[in-house]
C-alpha atoms as a PDB file:
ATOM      1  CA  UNK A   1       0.000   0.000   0.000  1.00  0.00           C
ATOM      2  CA  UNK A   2       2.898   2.482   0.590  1.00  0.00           C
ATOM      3  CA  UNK A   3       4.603   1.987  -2.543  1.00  0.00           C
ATOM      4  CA  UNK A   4       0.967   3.350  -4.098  1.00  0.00           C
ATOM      5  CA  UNK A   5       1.439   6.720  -2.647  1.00  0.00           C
ATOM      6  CA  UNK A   6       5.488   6.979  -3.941  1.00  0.00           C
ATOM      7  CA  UNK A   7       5.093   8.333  -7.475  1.00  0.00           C
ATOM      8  CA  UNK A   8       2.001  11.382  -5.812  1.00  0.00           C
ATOM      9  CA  UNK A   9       4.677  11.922  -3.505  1.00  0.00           C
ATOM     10  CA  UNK A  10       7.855  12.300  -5.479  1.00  0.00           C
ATOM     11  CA  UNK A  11       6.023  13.947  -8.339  1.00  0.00           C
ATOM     12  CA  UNK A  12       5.226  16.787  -5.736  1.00  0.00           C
ATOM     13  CA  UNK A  13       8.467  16.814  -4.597  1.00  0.00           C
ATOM     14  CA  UNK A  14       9.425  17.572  -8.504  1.00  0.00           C
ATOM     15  CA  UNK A  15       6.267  20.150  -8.891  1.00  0.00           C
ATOM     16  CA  UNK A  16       7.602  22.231  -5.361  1.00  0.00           C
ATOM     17  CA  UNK A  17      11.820  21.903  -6.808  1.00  0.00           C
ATOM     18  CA  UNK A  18      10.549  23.636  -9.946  1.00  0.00           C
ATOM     19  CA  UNK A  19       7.989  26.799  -8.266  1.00  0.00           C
ATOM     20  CA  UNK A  20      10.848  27.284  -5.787  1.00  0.00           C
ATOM     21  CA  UNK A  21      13.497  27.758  -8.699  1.00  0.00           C
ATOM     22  CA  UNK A  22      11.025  30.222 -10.110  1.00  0.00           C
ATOM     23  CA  UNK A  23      10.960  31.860  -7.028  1.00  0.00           C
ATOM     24  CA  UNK A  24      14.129  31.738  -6.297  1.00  0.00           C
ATOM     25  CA  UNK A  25      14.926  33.612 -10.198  1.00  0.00           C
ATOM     26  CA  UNK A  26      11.550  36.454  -9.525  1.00  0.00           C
ATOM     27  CA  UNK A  27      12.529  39.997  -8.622  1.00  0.00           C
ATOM     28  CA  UNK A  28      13.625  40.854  -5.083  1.00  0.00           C
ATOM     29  CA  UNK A  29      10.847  42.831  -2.806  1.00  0.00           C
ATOM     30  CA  UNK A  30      11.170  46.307  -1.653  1.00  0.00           C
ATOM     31  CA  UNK A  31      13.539  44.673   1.078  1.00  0.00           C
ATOM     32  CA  UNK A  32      14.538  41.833  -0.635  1.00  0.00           C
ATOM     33  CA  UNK A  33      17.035  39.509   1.301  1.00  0.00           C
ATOM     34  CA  UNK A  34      15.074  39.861   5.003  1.00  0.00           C
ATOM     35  CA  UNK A  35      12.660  36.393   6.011  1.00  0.00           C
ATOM     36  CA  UNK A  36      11.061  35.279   8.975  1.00  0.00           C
ATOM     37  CA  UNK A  37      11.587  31.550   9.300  1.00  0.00           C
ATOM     38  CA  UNK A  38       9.130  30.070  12.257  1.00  0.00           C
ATOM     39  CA  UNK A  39      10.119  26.207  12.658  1.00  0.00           C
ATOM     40  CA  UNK A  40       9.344  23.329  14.703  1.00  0.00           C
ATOM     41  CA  UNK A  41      10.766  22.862  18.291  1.00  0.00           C
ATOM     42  CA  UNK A  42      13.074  20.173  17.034  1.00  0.00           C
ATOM     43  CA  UNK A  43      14.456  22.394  14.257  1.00  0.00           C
ATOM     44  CA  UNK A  44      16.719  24.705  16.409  1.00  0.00           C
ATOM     45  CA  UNK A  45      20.388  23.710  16.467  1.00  0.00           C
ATOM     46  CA  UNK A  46      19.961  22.444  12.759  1.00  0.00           C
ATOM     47  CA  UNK A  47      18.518  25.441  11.188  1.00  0.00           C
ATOM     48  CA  UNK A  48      20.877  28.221  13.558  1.00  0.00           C
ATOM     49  CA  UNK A  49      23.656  26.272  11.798  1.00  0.00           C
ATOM     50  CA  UNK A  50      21.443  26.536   8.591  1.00  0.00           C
ATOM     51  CA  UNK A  51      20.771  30.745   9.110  1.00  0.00           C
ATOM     52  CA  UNK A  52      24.219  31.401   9.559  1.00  0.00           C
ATOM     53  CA  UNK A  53      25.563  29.398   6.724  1.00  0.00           C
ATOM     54  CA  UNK A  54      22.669  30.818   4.171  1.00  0.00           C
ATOM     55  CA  UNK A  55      23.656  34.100   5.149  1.00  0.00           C
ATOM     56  CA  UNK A  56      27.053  33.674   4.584  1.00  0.00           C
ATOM     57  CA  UNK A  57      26.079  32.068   1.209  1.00  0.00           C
ATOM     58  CA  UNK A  58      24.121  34.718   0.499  1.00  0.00           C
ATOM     59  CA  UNK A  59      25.490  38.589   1.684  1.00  0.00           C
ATOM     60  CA  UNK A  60      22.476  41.051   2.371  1.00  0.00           C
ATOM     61  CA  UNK A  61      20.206  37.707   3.629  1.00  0.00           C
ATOM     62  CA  UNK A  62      19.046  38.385   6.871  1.00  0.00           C
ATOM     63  CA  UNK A  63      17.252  35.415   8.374  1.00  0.00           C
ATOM     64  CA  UNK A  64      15.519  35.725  11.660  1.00  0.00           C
ATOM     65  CA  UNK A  65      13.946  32.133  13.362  1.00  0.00           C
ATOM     66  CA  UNK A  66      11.145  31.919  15.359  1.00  0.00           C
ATOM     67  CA  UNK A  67      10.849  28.495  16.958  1.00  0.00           C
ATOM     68  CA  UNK A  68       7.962  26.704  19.253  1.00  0.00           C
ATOM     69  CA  UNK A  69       5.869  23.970  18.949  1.00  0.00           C
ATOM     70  CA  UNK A  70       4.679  23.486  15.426  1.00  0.00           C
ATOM     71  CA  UNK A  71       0.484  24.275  16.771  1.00  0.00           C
ATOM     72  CA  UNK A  72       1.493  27.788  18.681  1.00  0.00           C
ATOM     73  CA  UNK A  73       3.700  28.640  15.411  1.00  0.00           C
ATOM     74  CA  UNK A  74       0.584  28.141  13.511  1.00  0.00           C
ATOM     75  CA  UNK A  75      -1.787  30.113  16.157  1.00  0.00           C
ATOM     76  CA  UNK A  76       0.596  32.919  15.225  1.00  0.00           C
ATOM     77  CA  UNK A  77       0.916  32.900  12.016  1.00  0.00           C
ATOM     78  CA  UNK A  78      -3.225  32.734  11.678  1.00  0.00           C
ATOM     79  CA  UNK A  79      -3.292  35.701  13.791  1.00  0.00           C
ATOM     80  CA  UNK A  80      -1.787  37.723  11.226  1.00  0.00           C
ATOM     81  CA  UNK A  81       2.864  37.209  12.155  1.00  0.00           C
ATOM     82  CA  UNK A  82       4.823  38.282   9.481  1.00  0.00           C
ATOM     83  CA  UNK A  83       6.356  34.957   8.620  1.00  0.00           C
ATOM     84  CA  UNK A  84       7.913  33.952   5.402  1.00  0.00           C
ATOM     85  CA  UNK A  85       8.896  29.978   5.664  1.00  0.00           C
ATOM     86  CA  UNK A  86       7.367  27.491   7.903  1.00  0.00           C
ATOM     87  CA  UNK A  87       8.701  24.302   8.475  1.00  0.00           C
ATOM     88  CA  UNK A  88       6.364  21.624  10.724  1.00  0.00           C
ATOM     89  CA  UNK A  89       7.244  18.710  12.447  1.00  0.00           C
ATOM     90  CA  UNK A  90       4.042  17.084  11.420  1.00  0.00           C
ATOM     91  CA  UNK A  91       1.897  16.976   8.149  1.00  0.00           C
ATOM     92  CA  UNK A  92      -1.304  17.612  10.222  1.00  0.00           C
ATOM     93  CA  UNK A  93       0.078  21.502  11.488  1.00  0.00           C
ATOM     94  CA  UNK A  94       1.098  21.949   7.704  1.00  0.00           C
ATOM     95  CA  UNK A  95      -2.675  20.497   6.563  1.00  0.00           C
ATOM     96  CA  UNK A  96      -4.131  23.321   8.692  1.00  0.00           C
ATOM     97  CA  UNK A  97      -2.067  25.942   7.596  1.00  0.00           C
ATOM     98  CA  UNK A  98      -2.923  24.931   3.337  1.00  0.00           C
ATOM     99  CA  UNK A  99      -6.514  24.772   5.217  1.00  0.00           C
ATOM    100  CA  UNK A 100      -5.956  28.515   6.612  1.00  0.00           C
ATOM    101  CA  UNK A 101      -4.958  29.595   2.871  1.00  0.00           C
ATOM    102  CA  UNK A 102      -1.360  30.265   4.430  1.00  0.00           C
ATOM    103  CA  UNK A 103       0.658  28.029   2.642  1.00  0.00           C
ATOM    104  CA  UNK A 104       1.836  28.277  -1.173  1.00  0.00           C
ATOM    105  CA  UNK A 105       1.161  25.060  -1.552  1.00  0.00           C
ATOM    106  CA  UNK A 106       3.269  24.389  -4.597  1.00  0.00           C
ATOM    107  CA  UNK A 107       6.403  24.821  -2.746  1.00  0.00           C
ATOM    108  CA  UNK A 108       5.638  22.625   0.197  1.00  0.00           C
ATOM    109  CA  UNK A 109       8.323  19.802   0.630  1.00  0.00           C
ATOM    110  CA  UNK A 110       8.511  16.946   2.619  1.00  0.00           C
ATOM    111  CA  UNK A 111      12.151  17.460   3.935  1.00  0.00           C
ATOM    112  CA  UNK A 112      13.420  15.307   6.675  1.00  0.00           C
ATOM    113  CA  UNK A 113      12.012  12.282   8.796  1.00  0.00           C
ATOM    114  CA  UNK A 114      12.535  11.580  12.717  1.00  0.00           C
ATOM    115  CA  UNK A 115      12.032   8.925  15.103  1.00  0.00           C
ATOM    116  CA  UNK A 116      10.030   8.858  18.475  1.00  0.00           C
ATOM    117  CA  UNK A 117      12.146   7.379  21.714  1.00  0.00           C
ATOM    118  CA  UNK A 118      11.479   6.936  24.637  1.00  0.00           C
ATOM    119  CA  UNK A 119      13.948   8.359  27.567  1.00  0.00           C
ATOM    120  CA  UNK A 120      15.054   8.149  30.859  1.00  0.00           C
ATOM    121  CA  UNK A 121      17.322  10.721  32.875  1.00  0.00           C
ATOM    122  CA  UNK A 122      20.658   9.214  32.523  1.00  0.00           C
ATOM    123  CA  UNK A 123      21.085   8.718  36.048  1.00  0.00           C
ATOM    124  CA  UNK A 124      18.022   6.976  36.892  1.00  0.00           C
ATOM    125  CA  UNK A 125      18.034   3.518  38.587  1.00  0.00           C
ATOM    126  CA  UNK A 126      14.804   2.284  37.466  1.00  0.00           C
ATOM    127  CA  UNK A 127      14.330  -0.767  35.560  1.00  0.00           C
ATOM    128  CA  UNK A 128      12.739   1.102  32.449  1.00  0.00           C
ATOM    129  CA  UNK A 129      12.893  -0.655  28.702  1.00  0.00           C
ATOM    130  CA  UNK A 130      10.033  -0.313  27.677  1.00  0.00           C
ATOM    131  CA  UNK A 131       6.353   1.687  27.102  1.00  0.00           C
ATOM    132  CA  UNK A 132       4.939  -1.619  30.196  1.00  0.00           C
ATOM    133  CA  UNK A 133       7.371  -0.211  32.134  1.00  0.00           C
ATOM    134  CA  UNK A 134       6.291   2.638  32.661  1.00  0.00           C
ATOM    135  CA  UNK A 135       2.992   1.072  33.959  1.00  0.00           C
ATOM    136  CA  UNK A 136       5.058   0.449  37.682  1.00  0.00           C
ATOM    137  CA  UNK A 137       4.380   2.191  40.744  1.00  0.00           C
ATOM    138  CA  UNK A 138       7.790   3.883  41.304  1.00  0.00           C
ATOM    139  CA  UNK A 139       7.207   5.573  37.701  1.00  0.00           C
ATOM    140  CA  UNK A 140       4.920   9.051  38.658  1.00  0.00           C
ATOM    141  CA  UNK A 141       5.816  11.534  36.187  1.00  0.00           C
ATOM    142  CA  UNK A 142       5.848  10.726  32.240  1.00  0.00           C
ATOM    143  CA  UNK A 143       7.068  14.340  29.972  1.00  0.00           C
ATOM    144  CA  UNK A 144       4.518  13.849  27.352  1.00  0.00           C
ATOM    145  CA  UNK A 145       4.390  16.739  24.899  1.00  0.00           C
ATOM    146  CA  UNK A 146       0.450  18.277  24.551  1.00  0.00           C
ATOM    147  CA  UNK A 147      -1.032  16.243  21.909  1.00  0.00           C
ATOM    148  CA  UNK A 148      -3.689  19.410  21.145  1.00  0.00           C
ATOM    149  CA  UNK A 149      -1.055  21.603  20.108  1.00  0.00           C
ATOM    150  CA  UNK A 150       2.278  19.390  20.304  1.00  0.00           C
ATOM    151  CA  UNK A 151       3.334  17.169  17.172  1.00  0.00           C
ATOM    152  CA  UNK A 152       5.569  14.892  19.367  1.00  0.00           C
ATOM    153  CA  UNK A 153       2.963  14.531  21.662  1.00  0.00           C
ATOM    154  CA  UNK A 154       0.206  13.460  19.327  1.00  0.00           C
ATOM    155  CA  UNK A 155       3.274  10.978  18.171  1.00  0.00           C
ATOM    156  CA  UNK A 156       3.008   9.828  21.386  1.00  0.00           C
ATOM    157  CA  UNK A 157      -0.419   9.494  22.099  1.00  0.00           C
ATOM    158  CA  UNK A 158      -0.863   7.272  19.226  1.00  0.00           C
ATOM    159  CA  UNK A 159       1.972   5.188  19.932  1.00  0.00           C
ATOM    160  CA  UNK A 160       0.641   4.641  23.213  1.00  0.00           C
ATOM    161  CA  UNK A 161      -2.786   4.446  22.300  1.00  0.00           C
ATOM    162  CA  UNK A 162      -2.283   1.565  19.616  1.00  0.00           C
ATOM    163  CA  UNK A 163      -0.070  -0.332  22.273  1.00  0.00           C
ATOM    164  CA  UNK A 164      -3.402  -0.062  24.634  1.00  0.00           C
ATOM    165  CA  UNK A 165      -1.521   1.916  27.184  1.00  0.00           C
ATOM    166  CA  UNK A 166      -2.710   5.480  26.966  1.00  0.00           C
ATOM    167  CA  UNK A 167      -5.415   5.180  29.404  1.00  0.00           C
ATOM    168  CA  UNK A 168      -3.077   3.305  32.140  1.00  0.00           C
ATOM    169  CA  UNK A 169      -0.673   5.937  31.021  1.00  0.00           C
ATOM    170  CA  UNK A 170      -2.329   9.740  30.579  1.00  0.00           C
ATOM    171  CA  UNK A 171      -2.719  10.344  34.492  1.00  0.00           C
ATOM    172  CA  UNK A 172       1.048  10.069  35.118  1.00  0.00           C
ATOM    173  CA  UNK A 173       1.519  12.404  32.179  1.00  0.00           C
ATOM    174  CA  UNK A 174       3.471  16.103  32.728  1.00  0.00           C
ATOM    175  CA  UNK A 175       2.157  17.937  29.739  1.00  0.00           C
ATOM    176  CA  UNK A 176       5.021  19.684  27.614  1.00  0.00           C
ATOM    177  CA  UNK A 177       4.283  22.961  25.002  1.00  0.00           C
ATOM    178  CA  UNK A 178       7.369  21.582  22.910  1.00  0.00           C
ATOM    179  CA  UNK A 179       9.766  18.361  22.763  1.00  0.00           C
ATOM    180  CA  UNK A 180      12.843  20.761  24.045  1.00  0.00           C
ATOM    181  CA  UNK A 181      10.484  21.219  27.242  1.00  0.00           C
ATOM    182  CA  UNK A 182       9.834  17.534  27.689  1.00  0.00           C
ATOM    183  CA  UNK A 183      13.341  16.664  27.058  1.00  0.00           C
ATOM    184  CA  UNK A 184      13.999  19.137  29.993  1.00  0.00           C
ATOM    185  CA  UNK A 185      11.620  17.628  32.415  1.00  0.00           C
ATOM    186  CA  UNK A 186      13.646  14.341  31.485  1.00  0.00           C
ATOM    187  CA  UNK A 187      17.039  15.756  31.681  1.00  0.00           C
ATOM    188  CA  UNK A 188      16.428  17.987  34.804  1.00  0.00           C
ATOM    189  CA  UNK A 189      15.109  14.589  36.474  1.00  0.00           C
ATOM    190  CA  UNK A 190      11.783  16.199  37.012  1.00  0.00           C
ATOM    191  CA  UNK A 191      10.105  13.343  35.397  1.00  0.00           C
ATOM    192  CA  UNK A 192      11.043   9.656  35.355  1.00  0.00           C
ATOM    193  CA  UNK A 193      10.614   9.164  32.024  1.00  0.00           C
ATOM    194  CA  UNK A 194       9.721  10.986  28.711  1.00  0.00           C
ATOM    195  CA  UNK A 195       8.559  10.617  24.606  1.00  0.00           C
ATOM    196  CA  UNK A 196      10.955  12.682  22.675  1.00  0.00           C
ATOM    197  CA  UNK A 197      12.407  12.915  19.282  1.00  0.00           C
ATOM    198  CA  UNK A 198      15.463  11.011  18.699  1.00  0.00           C
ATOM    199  CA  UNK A 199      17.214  14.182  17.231  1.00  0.00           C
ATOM    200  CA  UNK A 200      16.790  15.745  20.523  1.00  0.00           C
ATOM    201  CA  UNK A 201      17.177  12.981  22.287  1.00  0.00           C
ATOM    202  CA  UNK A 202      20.956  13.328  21.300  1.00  0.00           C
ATOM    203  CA  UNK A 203      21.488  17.022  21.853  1.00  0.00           C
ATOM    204  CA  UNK A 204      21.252  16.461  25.404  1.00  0.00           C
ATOM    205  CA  UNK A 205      24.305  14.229  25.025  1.00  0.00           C
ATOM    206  CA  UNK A 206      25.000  12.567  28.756  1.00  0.00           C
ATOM    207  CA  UNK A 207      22.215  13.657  30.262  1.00  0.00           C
ATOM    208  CA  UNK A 208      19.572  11.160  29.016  1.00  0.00           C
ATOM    209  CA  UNK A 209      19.399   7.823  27.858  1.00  0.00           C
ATOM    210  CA  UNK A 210      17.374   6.405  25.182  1.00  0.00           C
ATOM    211  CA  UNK A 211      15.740   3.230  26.355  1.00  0.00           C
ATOM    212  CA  UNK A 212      13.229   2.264  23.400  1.00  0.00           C
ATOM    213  CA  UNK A 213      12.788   3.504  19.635  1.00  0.00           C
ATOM    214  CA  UNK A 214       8.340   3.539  20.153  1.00  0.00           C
ATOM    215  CA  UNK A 215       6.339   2.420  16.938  1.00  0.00           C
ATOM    216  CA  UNK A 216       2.849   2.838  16.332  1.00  0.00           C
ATOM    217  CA  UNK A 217       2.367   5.976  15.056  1.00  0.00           C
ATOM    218  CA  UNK A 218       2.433   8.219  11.549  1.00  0.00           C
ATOM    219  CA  UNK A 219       5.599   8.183  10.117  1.00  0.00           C
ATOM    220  CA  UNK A 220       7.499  11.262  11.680  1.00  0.00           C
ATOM    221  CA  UNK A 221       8.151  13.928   8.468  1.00  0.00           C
ATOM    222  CA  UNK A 222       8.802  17.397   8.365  1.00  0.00           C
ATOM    223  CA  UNK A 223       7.238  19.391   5.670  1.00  0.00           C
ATOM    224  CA  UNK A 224       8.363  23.215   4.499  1.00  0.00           C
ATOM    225  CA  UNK A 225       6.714  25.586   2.259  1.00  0.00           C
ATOM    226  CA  UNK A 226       6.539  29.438   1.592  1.00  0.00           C
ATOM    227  CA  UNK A 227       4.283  31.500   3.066  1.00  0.00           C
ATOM    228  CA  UNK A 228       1.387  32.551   0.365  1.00  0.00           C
ATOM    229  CA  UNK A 229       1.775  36.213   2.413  1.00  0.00           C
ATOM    230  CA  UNK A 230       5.454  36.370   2.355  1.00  0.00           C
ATOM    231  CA  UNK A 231       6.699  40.145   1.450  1.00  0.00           C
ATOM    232  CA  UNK A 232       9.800  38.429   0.158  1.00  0.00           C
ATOM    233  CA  UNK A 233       8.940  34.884  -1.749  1.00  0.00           C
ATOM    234  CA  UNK A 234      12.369  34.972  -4.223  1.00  0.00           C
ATOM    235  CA  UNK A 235      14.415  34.671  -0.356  1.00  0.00           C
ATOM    236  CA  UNK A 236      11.912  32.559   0.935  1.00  0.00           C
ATOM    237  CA  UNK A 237      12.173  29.931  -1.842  1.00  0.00           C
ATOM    238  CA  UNK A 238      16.203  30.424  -1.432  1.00  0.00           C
ATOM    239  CA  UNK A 239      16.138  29.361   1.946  1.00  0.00           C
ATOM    240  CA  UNK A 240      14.271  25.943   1.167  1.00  0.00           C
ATOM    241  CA  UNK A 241      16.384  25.107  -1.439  1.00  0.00           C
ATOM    242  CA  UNK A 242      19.430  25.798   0.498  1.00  0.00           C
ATOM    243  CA  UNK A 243      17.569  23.753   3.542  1.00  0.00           C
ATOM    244  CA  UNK A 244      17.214  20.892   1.098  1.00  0.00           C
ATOM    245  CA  UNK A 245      20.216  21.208  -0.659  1.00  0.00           C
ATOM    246  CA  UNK A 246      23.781  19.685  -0.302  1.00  0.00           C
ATOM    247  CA  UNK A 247      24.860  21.605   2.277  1.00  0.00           C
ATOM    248  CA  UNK A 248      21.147  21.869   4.445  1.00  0.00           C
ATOM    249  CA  UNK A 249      20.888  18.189   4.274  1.00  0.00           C
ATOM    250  CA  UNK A 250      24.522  17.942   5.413  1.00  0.00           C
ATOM    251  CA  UNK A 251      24.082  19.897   8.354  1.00  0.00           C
ATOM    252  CA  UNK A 252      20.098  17.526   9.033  1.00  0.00           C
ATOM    253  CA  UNK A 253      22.278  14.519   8.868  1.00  0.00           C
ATOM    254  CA  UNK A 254      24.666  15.630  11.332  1.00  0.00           C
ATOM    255  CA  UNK A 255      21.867  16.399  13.820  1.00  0.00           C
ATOM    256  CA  UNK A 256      20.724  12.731  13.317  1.00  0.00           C
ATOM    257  CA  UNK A 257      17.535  13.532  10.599  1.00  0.00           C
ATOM    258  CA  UNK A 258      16.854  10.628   8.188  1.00  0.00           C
ATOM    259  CA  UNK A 259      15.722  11.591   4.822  1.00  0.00           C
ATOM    260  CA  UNK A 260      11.945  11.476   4.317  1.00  0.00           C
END
C-alpha cells in the first residue's frame, strides 16, 4: 500500500523543486534579502547552523527564526505574524495551515524524517525498557508533549494508544508545550521518564538515555513551504532550497535527521 502513494509523492516533490526555482529567479521585494523563518521545536540547532551558513552564502540575507511547537507557530501565524517559511514537524500543522490559505502550496516539501524514543534521565536507577514499564508504581511523572497543540505529543499518544496503554498511562503524564520542554523535564530529572524525538534525544548528550525507539504511530516527516503572504517569496524559496540542498541536508544529517 505504501509503494501506491510513492510516485504522488515524489512527483510533488518535482512540482515544489521547480515553483521554488522560479521563485528563487523572480525579482527581489522592496527589502529583498530579510525572512522570517518560524520552525518546529526540534528544528533549532539544525537550522541556527542553517541561518548562519545561508547568510554567509548569500550577503544582504538576513534570516531571523522563530521556533515553538509546530500548533502555537501556527496560532501565530493565523493571527496575522509576518512569517515567510514554515517548516512543521508534522503533516497535520502543515494540513491546517494549506486549510488557513497560508501556505503556497506548490512549494511545500517533505524534507526530513525523525524517530520517536522513549527516555530516561541518565542517572536513573529504574528498571525502564520499555512503554509496560512505565505502567510500575515507582514511575509518577511521564514528559509527554500536549497532543492538542504538540506534534511529538500526538506521536506519542498514538503510539501509546495503539499499544493499549494510553489510558493506564495519561494520568502520570506532565504535559510539555514543545519536545525541548519535555526533554527538559527528562534531563532535569523532574520526570522519570519521557517521549521525545530522537534528534533531541541526542542534543542532550550525557544527560539522558534512550531506552526504546516507540512504533505505532504516523511516520514522523517534516514538511516546508513558503508562506502565500510572504513580502519576500524569491528569499523565501532560497532558503528551502538551500535547507534541502547539499549543504542543508549535510548539516540535518549531522543532527541525526533521516531523509523522508
Amino acid at each position: 500500500m505504501i509503494s501506491g502513494f510513492r510516485p504522488f509523492r515524489t512527483g510533488r516533490r518535482v512540482l515544489a523543486a521547480l515553483v521554488l526555482a522560479a521563485l528563487v529567479c523572480a525579482p527581489l521585494a522592496a527589502q529583498a534579502g530579510e525572512i522570517t523563518v518560524s520552525a518546529a521545536a526540534s528544528l533549532t540547532n539544525a537550522f541556527t547552523d542553517i541561518k548562519g551558513m545561508f547568510e554567509k552564502a548569500n550577503p544582504g540575507s538576513k534570516v531571523q527564526t522563530n521556533f515553538a511547537a509546530s500548533g502555537p507557530l501556527l496560532k501565530q501565524m493565523q493571527e496575522g505574524a509576518p512569517v515567510d517559511v514554515f517548516a512543521s514537524a508534522d503533516q497535520a500543522t502543515m494540513d491546517k495551515a494549506v486549510e488557513s490559505k497560508l501556505i503556497d502550496v506548490n512549494t511545500r516539501i517533505d524534507f526530513v524524517s525523525n524517530s520517536l524514543v522513549l527516555i530516561v534521565p541518565a542517572d536513573s536507577r529504574l528498571a525502564i525498557a520499555s512503554v509496560d514499564d512505565l505502567k510500575k508504581a515507582d514511575v509518577h511523572r511521564i514528559a509527554v508533549g500536549n497532543p492538542d497543540s504538540v506534534p511529538v505529543g500526538r506521536y506519542t499518544k498514538a503510539a501509546l494508544t495503539a499499544a493499549g496503554s494510553w489510558d493506564a498511562l495519561s494520568g502520570k503524564a506532565v504535559l510539555a508545550e514543545s519536545v525541548r520542554q519535555a526533554l527538559d523535564y527528562v534531563a532535569r530529572g523532574e520526570a522519570e521518564a519521557g517521549f521525545v524525538y530522537m534528534t533531541d534525544a541526542r542534543i542532550a548528550g550525557d544527560k539522558v538515555k534512550v531506552v526504546a525507539t516507540v512504533k505505532g504511530h504516523a511516520p514522523i516527516t517534516y514538511p516546508i513551504a513558503v508562506l502565500s503572504g510572504s513580502g519576500d517569496k524569491a528569499t523565501a524559496a532560497a532558503f528551502i532550497k538551500f535547507v534541502t540542498g547539499p549543504e542543508g541536508m549535510a548539516v540535518m544529517g549531522k543532527y541525526g535527521f533521516g531523509k523522508p
